[in-house]
PDB file of N, CA and C in Angstrom:
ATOM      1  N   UNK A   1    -112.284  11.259 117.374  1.00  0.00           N
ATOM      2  CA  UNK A   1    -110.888  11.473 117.073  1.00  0.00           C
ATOM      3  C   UNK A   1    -110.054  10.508 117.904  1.00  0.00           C
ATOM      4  N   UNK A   2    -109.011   9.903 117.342  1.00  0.00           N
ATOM      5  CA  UNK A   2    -108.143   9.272 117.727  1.00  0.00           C
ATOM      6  C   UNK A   2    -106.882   9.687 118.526  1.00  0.00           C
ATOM      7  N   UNK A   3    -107.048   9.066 119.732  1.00  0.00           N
ATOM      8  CA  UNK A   3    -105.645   9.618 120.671  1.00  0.00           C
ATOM      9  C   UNK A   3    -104.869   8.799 121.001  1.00  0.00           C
ATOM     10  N   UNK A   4    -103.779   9.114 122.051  1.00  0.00           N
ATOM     11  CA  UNK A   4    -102.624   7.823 121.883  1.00  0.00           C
ATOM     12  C   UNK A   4    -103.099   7.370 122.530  1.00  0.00           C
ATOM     13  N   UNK A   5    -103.333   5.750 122.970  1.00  0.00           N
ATOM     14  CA  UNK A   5    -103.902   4.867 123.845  1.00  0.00           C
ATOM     15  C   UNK A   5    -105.340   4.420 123.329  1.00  0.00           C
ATOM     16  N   UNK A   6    -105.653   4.768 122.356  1.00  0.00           N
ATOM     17  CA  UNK A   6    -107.211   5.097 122.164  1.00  0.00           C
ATOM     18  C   UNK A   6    -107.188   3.257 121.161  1.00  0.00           C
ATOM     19  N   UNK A   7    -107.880   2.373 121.367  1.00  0.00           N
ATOM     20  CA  UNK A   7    -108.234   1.381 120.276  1.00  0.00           C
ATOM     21  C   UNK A   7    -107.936   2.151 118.859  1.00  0.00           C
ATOM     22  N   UNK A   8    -107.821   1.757 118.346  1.00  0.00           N
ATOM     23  CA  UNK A   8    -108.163   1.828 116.438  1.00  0.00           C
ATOM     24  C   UNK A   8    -109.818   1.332 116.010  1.00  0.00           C
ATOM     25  N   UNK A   9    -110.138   1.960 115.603  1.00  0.00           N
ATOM     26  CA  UNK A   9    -111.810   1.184 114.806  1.00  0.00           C
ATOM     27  C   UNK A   9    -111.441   0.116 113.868  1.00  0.00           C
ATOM     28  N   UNK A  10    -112.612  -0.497 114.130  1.00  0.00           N
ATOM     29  CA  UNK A  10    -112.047  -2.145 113.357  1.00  0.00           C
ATOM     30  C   UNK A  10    -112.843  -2.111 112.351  1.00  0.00           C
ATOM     31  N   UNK A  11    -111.960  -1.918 111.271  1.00  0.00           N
ATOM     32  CA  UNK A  11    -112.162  -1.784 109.575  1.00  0.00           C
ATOM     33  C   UNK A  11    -111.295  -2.770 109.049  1.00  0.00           C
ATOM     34  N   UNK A  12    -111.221  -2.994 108.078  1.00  0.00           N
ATOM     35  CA  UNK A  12    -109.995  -3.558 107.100  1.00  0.00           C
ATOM     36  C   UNK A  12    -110.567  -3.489 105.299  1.00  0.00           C
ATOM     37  N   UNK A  13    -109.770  -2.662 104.758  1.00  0.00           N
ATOM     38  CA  UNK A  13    -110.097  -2.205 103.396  1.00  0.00           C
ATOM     39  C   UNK A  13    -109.119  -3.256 102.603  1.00  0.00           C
ATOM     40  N   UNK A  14    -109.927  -3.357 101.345  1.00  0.00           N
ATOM     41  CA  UNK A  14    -109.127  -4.170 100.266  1.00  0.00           C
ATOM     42  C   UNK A  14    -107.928  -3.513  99.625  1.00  0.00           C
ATOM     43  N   UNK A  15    -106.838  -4.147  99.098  1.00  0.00           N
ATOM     44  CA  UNK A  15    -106.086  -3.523  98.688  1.00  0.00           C
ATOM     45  C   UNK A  15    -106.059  -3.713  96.979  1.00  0.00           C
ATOM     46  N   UNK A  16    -104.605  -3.425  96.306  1.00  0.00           N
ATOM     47  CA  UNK A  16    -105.234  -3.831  94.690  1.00  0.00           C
ATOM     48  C   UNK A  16    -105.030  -5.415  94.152  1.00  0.00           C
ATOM     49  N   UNK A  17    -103.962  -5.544  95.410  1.00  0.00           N
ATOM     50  CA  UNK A  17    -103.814  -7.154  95.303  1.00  0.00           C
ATOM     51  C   UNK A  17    -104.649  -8.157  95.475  1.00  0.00           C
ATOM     52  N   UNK A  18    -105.614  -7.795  96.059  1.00  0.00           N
ATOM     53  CA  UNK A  18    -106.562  -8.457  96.247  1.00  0.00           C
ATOM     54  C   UNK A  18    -106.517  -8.814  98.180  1.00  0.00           C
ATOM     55  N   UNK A  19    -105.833  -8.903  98.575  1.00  0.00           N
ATOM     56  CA  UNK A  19    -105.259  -9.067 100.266  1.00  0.00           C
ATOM     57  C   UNK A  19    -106.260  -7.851 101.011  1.00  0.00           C
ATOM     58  N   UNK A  20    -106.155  -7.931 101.958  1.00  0.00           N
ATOM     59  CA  UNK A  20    -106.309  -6.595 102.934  1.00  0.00           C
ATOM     60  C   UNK A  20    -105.988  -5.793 104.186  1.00  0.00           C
ATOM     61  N   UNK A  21    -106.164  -5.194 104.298  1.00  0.00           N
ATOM     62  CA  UNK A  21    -105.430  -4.137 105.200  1.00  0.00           C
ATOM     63  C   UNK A  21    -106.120  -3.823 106.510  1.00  0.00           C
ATOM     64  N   UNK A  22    -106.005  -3.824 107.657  1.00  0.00           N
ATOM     65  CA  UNK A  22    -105.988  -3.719 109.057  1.00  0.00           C
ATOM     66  C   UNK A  22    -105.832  -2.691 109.573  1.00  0.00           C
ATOM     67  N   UNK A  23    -106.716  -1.747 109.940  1.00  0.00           N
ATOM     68  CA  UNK A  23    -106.204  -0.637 110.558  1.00  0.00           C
ATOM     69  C   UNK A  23    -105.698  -1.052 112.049  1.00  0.00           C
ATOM     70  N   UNK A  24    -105.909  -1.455 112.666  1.00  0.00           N
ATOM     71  CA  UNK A  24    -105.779  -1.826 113.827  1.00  0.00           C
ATOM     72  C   UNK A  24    -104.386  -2.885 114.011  1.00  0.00           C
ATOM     73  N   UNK A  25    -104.442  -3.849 113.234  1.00  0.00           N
ATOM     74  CA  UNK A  25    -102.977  -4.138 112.639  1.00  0.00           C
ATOM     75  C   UNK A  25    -101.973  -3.392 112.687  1.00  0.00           C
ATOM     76  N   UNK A  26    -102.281  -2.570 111.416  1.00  0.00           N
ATOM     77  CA  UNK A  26    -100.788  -1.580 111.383  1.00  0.00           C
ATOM     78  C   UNK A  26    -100.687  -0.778 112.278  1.00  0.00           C
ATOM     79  N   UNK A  27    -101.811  -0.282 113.298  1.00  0.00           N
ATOM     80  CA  UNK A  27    -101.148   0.523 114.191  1.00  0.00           C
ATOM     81  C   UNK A  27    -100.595  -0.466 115.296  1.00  0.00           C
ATOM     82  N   UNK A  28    -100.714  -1.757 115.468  1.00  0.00           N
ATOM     83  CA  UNK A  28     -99.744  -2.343 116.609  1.00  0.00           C
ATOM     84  C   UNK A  28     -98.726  -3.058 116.269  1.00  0.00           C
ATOM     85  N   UNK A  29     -98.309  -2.733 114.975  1.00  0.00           N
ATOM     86  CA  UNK A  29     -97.565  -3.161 114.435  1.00  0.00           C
ATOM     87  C   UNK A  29     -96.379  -2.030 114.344  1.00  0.00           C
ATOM     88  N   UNK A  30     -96.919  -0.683 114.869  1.00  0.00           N
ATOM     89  CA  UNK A  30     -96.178   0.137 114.863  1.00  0.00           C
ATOM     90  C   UNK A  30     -96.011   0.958 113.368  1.00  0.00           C
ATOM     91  N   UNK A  31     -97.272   0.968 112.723  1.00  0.00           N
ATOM     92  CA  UNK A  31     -96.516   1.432 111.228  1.00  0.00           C
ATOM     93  C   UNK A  31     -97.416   2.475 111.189  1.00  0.00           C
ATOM     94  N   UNK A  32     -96.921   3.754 110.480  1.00  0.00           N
ATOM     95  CA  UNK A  32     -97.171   4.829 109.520  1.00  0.00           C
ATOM     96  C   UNK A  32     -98.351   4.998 108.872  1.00  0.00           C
ATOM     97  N   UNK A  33    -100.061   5.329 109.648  1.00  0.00           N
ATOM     98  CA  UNK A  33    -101.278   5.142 108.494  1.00  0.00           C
ATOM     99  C   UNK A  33    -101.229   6.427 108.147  1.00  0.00           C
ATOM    100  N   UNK A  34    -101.660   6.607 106.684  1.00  0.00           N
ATOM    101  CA  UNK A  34    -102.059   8.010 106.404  1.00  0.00           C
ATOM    102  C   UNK A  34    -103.583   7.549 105.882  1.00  0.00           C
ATOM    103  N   UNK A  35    -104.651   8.038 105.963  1.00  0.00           N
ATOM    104  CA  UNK A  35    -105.734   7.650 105.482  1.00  0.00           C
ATOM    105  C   UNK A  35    -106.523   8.958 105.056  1.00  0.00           C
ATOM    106  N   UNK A  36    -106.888   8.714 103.369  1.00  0.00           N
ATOM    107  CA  UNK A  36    -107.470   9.581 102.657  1.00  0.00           C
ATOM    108  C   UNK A  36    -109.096   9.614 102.214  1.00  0.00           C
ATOM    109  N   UNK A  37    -109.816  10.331 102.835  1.00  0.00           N
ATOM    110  CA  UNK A  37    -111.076  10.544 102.534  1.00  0.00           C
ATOM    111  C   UNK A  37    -111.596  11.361 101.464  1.00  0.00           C
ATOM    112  N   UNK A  38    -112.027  10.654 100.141  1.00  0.00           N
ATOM    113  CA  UNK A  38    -113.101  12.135  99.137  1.00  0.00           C
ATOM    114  C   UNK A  38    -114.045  11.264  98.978  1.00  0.00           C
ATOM    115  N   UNK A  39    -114.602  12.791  98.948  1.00  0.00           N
ATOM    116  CA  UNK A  39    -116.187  12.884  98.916  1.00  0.00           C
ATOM    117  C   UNK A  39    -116.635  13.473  97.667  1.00  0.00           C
ATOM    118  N   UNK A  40    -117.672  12.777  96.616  1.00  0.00           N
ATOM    119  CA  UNK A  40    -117.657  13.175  95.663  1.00  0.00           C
ATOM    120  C   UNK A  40    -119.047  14.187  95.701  1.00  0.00           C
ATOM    121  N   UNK A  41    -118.661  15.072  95.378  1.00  0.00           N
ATOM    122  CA  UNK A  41    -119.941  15.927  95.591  1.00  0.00           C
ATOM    123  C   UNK A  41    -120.684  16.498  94.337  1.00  0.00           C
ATOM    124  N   UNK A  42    -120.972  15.142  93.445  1.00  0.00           N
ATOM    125  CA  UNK A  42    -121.519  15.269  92.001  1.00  0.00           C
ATOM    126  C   UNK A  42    -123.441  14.744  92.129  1.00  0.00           C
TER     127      UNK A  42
END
């Protein structure tokens, strides 16, 4: 679990634009992540 001070894990997911996204970025960038996990359980 993530706390304040804590690094970010270094990921970066595609977006639909084709570009991609930084978790670690946007959090020192100061911005807003919400991040959604499903699990398909078929």
């Amino acid at each position: 679990m993530l706390k304040t001070g804590n690094q970010a894990p270094r990921f970066e997911l595609s977006k639909i634009d084709g570009n991609f996204i930084s978790l670690s970025r946007e959090i020192n960038e100061h911005r807003s992540v919400l991040l959604i996990f499903l699990r398909h359980l078929g």
